[in-house]
C-alpha atoms as a PDB file:
ATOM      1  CA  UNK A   1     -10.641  -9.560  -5.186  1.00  0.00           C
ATOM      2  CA  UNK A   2      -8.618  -7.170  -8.285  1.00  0.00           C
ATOM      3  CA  UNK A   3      -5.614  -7.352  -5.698  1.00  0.00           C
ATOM      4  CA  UNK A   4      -4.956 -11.075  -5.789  1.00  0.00           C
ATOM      5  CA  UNK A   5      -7.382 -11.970  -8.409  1.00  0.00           C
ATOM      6  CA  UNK A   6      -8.131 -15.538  -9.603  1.00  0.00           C
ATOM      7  CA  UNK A   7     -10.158 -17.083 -12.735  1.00  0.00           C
ATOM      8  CA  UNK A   8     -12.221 -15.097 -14.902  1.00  0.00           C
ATOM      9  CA  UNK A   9     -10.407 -11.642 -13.293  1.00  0.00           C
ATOM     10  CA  UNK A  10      -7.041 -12.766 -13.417  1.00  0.00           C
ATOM     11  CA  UNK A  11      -7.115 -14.145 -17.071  1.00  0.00           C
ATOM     12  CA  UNK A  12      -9.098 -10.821 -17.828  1.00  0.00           C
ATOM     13  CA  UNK A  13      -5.953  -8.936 -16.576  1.00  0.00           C
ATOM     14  CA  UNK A  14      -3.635 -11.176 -18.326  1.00  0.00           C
ATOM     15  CA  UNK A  15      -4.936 -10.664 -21.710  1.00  0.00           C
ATOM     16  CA  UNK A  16      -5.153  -7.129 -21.160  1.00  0.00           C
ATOM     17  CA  UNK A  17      -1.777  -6.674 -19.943  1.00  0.00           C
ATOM     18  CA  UNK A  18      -0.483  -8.467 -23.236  1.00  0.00           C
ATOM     19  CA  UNK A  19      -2.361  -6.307 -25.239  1.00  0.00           C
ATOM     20  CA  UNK A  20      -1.161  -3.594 -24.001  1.00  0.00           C
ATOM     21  CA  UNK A  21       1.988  -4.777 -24.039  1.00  0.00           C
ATOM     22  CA  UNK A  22       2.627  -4.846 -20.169  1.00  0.00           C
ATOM     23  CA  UNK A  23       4.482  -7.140 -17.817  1.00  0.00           C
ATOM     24  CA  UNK A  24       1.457  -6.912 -15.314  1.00  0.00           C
ATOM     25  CA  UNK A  25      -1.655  -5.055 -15.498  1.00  0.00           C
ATOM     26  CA  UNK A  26      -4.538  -4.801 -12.396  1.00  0.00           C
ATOM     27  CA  UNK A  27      -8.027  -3.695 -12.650  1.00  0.00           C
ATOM     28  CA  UNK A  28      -8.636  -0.437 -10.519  1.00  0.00           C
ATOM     29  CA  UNK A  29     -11.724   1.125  -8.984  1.00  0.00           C
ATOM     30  CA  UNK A  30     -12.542   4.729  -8.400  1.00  0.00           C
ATOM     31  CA  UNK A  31     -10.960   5.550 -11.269  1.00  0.00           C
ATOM     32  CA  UNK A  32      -7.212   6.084 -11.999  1.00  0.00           C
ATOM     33  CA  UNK A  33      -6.655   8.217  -8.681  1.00  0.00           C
ATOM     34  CA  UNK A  34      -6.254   4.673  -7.030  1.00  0.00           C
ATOM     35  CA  UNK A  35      -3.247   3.890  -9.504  1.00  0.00           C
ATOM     36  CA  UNK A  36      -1.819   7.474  -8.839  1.00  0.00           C
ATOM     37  CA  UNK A  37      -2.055   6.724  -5.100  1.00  0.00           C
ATOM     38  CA  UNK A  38      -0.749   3.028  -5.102  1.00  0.00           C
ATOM     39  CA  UNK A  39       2.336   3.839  -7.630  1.00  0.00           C
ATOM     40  CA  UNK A  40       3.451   6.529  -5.453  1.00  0.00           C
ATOM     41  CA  UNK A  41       3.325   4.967  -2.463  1.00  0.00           C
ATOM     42  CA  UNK A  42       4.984   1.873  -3.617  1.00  0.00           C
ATOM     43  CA  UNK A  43       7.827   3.895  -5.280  1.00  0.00           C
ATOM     44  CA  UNK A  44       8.678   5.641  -2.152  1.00  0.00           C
ATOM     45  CA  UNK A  45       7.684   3.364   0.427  1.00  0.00           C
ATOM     46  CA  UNK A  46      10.443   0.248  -1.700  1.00  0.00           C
ATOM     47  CA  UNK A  47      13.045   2.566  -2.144  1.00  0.00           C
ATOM     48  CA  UNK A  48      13.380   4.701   1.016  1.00  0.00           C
ATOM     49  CA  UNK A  49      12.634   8.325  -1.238  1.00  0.00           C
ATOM     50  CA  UNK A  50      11.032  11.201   0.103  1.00  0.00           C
ATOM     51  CA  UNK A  51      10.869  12.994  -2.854  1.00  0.00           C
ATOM     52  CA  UNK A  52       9.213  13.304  -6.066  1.00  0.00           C
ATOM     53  CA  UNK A  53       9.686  15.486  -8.995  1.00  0.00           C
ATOM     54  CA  UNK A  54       6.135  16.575 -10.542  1.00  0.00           C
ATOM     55  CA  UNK A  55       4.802  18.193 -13.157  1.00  0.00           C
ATOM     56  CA  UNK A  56       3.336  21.407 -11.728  1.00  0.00           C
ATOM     57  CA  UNK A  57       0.256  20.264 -14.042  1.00  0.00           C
ATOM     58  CA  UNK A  58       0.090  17.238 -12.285  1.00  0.00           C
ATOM     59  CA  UNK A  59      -3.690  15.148 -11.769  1.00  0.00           C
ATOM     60  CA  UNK A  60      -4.416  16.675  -8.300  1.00  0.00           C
ATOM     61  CA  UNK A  61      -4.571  12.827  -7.145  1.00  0.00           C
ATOM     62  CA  UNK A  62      -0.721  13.651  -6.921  1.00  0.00           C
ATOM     63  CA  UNK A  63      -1.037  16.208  -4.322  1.00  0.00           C
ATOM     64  CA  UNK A  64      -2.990  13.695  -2.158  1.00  0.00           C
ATOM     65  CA  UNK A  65       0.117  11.462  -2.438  1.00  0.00           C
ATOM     66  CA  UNK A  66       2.505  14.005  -1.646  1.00  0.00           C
ATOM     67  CA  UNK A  67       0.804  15.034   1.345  1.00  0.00           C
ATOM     68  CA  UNK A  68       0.162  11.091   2.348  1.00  0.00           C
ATOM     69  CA  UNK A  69       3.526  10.105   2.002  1.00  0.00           C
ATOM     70  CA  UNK A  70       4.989  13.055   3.498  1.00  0.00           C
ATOM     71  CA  UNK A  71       7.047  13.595   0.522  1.00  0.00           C
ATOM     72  CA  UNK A  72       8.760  17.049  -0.641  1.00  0.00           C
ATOM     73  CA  UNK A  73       8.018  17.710  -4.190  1.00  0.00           C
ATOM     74  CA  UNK A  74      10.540  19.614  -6.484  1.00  0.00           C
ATOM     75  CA  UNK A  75       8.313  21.332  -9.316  1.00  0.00           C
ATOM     76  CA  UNK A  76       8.868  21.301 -12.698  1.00  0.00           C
ATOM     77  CA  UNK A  77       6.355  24.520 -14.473  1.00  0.00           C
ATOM     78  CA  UNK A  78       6.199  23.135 -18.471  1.00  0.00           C
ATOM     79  CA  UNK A  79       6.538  26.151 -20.582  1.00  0.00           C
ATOM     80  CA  UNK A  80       3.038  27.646 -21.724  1.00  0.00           C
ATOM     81  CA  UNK A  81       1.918  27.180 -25.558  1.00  0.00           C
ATOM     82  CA  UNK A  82       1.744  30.866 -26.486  1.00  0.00           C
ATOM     83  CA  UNK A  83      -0.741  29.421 -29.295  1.00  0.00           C
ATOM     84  CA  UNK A  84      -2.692  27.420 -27.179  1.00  0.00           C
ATOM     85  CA  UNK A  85      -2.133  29.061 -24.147  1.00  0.00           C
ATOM     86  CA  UNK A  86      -1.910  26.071 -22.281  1.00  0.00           C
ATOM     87  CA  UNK A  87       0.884  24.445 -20.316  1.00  0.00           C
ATOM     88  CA  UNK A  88       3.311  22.161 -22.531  1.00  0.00           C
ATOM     89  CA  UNK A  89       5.412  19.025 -21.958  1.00  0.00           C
ATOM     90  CA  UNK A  90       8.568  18.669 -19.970  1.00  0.00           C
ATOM     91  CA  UNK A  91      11.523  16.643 -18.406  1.00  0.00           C
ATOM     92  CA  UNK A  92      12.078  14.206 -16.452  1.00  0.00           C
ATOM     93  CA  UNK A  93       9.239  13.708 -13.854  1.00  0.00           C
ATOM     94  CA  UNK A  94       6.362  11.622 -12.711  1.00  0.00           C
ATOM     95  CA  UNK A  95       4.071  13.276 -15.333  1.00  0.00           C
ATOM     96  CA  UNK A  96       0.965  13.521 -16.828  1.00  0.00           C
ATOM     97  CA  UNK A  97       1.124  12.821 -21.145  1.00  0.00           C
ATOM     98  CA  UNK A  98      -1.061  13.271 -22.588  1.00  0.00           C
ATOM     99  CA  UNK A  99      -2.322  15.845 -21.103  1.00  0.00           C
ATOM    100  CA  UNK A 100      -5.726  17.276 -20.647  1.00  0.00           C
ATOM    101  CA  UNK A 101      -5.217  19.169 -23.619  1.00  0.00           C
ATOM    102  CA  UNK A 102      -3.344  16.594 -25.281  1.00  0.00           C
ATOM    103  CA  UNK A 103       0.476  17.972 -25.122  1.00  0.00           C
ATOM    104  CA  UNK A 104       2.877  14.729 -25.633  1.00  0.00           C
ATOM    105  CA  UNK A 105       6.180  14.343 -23.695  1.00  0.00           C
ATOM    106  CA  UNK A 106       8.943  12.287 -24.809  1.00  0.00           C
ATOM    107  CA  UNK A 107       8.580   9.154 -22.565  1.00  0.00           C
ATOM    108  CA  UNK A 108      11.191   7.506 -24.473  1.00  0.00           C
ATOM    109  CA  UNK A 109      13.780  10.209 -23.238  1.00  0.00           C
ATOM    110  CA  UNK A 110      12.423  10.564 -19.769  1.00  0.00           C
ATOM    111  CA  UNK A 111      12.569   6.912 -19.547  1.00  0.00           C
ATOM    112  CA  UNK A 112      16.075   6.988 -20.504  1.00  0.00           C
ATOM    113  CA  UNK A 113      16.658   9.638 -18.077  1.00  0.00           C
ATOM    114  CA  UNK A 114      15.303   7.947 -15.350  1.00  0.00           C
ATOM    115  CA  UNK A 115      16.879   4.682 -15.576  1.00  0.00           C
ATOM    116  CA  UNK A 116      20.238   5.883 -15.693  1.00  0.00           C
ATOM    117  CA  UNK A 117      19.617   7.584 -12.199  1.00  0.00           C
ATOM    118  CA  UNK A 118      17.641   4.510 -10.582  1.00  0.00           C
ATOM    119  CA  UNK A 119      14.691   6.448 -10.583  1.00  0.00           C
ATOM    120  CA  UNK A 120      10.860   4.766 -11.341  1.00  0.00           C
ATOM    121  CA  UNK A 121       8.864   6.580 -13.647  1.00  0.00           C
ATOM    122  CA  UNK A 122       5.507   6.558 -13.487  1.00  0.00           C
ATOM    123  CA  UNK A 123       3.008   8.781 -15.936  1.00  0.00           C
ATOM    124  CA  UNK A 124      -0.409   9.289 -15.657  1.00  0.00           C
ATOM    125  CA  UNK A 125      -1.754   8.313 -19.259  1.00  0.00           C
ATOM    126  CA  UNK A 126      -5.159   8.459 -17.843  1.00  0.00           C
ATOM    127  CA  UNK A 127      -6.330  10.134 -21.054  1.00  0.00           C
ATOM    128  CA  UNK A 128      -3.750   8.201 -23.077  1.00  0.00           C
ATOM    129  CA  UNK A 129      -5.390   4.494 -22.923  1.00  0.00           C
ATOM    130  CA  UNK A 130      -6.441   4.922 -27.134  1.00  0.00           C
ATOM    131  CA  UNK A 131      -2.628   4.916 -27.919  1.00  0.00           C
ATOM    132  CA  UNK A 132      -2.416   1.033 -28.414  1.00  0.00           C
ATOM    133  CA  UNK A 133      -5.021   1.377 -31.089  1.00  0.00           C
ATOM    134  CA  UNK A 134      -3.806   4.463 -33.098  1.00  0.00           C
ATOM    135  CA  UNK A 135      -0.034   2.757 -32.903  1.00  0.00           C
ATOM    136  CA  UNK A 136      -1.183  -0.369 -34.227  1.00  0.00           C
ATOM    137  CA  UNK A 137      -3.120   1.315 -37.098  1.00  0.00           C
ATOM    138  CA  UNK A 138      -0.558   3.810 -38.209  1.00  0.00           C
ATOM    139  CA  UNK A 139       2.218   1.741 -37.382  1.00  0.00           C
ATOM    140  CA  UNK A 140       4.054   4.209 -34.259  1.00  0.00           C
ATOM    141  CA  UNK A 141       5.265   2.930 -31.005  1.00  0.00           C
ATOM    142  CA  UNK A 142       2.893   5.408 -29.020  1.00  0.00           C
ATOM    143  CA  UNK A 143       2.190   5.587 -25.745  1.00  0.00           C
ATOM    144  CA  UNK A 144       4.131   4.977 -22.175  1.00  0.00           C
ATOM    145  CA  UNK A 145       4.583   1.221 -22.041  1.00  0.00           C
ATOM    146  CA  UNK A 146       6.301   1.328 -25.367  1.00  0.00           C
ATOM    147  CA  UNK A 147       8.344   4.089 -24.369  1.00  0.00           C
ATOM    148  CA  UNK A 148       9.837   2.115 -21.405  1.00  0.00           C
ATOM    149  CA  UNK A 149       7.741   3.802 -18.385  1.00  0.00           C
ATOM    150  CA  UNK A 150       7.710   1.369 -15.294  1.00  0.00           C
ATOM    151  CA  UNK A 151       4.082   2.329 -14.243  1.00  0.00           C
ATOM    152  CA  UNK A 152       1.449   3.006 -15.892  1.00  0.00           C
ATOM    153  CA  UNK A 153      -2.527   4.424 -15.455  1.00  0.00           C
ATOM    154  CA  UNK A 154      -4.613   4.816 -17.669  1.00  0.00           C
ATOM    155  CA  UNK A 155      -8.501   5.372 -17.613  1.00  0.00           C
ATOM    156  CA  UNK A 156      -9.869   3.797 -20.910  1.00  0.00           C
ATOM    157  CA  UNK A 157     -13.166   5.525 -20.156  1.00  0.00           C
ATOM    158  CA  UNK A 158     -11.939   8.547 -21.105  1.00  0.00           C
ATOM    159  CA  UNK A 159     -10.690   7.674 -24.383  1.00  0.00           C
ATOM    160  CA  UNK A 160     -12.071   4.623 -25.338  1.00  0.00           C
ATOM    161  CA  UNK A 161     -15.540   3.206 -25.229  1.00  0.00           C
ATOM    162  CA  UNK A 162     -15.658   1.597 -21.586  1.00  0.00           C
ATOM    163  CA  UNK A 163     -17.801   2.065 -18.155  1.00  0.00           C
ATOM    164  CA  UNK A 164     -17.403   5.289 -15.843  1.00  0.00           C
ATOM    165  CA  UNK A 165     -14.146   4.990 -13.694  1.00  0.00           C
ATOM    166  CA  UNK A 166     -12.901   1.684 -15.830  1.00  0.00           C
ATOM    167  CA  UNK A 167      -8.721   2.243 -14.871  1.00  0.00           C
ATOM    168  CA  UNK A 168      -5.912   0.281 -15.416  1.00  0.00           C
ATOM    169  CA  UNK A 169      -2.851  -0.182 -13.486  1.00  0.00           C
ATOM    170  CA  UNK A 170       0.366  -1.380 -16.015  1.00  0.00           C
ATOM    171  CA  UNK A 171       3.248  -2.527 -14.105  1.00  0.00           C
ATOM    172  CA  UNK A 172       6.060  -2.661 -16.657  1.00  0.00           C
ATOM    173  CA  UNK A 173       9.357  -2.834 -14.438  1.00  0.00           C
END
């Protein structure tokens, strides 16, 4: 059972959080849409909101939330990378960074931003789970947990070598 896990799944989750460098981390299944689904709900659903702000480049697993929460979503639309010609990052938001095409946003700001307006952030770092690794061997705090985000997903199959649809959940505050 990954949502009350005991023995060899629990201590799993426990080392992983503390590599990772989360309070609390959880196994998912079906990849990360389950985190997106779970962190949304359980934002809204403990603190009374009905609204999100969202990247308008958001993992369409969003959209499902939205619509199952009956939530109204206000829209950020990141500028476009007229050398890339791809979307870029942006403010404040429940966002995805990386990207698909691998555009940062400062989490560390956003964080910030957040916190002093009692809002949760969550980002979807499902292509962002190799962070941990390239931080450690150049010697950057990279990635969302170190950049104060309260939850977390990530799909380490995407980035790192791991089974189809391996997610993790990070619960940092």
């Amino acid at each position: 059972d990954l949502h009350d896990a005991d023995g060899i799944l629990a201590d799993a989750m426990a080392r992983t959080a503390a590599l990772w460098g989360a309070k609390r981390t959880w196994y998912l299944v079906n990849g990360s849409t389950c985190g997106i689904l779970a962190a949304i709900r359980a934002a809204v659903v403990s603190s009374g909101r009905t609204a999100v702000i969202c990247a308008r480049n958001c993992h369409k697993s969003v959209y499902h939330a939205i619509e199952l929460n009956r939530l109204t979503a206000h829209w950020l639309v990141p500028p476009v990378d007229p050398a890339f010609g791809i979307y870029g990052s942006i403010t404040p938001a429940i966002l995805t960074s990386p990207t698909y095409e691998g555009v940062l946003s400062d989490l560390a700001a956003i964080a910030a931003l957040c916190h002093a307006a009692n809002v949760p952030l969550i980002v979807d770092e499902a292509h962002g789970a190799h962070y941990l690794p390239l931080a450690a061997a150049h010697g950057w705090q990279g990635g969302a947990i170190a950049s104060g985000a309260d939850v977390i997903i990530q799909s380490p199959h995407k980035t790192l070598p791991s089974l189809t649809q391996t997610a993790l959940l990070h619960w940092n505050s």
